[in-house]
Protein backbone atom coordinates (compact mmCIF):
# COMPACT_ATOMS: atom_id res chain seq x y z
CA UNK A 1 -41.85 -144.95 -129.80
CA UNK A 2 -43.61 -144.74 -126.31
CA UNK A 3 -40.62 -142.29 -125.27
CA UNK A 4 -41.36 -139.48 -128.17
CA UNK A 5 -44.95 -140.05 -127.70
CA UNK A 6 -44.66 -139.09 -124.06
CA UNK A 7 -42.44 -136.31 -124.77
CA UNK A 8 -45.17 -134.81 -127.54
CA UNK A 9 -47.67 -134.96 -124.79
CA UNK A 10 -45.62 -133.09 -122.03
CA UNK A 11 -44.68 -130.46 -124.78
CA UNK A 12 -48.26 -130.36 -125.79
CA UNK A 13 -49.34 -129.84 -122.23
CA UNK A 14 -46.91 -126.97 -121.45
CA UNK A 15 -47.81 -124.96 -124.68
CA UNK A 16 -51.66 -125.35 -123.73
CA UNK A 17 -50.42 -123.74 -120.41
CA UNK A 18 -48.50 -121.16 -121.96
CA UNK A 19 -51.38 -120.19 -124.07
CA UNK A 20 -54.25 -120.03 -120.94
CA UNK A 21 -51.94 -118.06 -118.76
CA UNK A 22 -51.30 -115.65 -121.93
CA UNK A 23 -54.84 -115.96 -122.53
CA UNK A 24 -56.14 -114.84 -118.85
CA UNK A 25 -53.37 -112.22 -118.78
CA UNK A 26 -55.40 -110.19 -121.15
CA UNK A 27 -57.14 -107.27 -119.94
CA UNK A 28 -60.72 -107.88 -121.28
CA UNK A 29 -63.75 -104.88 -122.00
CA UNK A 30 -67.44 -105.31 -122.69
CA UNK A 31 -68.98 -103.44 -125.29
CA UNK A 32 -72.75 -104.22 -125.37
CA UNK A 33 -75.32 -103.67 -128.17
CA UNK A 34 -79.03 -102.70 -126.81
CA UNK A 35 -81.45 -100.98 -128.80
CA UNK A 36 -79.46 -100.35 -132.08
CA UNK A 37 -76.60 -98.62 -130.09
CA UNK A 38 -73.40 -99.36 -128.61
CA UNK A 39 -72.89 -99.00 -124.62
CA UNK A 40 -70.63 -97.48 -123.74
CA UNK A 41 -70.52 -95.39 -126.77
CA UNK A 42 -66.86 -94.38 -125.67
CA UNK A 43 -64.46 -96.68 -124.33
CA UNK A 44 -60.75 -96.10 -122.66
CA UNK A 45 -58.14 -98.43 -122.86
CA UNK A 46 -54.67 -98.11 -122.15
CA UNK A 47 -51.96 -97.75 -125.57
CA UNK A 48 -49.54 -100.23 -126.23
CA UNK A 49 -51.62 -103.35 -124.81
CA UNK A 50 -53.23 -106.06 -126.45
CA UNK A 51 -57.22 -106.03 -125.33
CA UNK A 52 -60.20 -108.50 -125.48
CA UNK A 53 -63.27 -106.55 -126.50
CA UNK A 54 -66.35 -108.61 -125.58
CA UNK A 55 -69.12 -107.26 -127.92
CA UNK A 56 -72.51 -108.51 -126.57
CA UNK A 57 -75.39 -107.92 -128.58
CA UNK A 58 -78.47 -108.08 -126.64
CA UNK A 59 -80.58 -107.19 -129.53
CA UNK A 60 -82.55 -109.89 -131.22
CA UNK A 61 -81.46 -108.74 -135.11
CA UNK A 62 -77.75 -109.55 -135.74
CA UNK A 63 -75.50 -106.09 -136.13
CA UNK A 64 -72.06 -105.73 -137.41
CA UNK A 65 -69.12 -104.62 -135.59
CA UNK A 66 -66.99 -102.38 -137.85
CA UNK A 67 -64.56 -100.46 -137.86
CA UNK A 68 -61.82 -99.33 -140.39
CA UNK A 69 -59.90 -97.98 -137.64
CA UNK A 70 -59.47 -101.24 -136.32
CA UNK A 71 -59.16 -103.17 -138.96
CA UNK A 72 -62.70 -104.86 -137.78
CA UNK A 73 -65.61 -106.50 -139.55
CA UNK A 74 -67.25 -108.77 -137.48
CA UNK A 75 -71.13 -110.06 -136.91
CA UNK A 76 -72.86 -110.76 -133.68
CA UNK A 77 -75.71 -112.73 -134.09
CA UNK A 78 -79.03 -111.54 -132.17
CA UNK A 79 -78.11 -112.55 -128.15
CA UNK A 80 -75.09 -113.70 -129.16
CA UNK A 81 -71.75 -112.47 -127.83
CA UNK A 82 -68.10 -112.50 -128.70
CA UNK A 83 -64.88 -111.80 -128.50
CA UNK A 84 -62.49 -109.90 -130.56
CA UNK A 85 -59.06 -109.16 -129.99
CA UNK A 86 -57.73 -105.63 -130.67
CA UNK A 87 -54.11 -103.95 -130.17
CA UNK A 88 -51.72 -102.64 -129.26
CA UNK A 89 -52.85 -99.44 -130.33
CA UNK A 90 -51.45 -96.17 -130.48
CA UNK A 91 -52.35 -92.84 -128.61
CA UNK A 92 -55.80 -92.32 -130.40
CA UNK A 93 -59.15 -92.37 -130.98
CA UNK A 94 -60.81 -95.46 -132.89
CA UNK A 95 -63.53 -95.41 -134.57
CA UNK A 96 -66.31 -98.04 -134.71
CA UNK A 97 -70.11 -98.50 -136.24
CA UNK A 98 -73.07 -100.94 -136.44
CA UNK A 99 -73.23 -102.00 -140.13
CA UNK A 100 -77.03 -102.86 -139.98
CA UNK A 101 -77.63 -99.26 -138.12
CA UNK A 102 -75.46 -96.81 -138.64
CA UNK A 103 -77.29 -93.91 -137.72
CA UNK A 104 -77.22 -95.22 -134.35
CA UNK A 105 -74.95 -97.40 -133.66
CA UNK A 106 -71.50 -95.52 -133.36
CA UNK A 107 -68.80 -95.15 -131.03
CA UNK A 108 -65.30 -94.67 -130.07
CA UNK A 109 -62.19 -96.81 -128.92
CA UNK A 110 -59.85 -94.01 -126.85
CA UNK A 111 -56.08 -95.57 -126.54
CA UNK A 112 -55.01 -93.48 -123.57
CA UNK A 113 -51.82 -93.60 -121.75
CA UNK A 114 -51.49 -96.28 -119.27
CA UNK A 115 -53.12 -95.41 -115.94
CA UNK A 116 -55.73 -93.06 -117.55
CA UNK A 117 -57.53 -95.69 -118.64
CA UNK A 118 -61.51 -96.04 -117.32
């Protein structure tokens, strides 16, 4: 009994690794939300690669992330920030709004080919 509960831990232990390195590995991109808009309003990031989008809303009222593009519906409370993973994508531009305010919060996801990304 002590042997297979060692072994779970060890294999427990390397799958934690695994999943940091994987996790660090990730290239990572901040979209912030100030003033009811999205900054950078267009963002470039290479096709074929999983991303972490960062989405920091520095507003005090909570806004929506959406985008049907994406696949995306997700709310960031006022100050609050987080993470959302997106990808691969194709060559393309992705669409993406502010639920809450629309008519100003809008932007664009640009899957470029890799080493034309910014």
């Amino acid at each position: 009994m002590k042997g297979r509960f060692s072994l779970i831990v060890v294999l427990l232990g390397a799958v934690l690794a695994v999943a940091t390195v994987s996790f660090a590995e990730v290239p990572t991109y901040t979209i912030t939300i100030k003033d009811h808009r999205f900054e950078p309003e267009a963002l470039s990031i290479p096709t074929n690669e999983k991303i972490r989008l960062i989405i920091k809303n520095e507003d005090p009222t909570e806004e929506e992330f959406e985008s049907y593009d994406l696949n995306r519906e997700e709310i960031v409370g006022g100050g609050e920030t987080i993470s959302v993973f997106i990808g691969p994508l194709k060559l393309g531009t992705y669409e993406f709004f502010g639920e809450f305010h629309q008519e100003t919060a809008q932007g664009v996801i640009n899957a470029i080919e890799q080493g034309k990304a910014k």
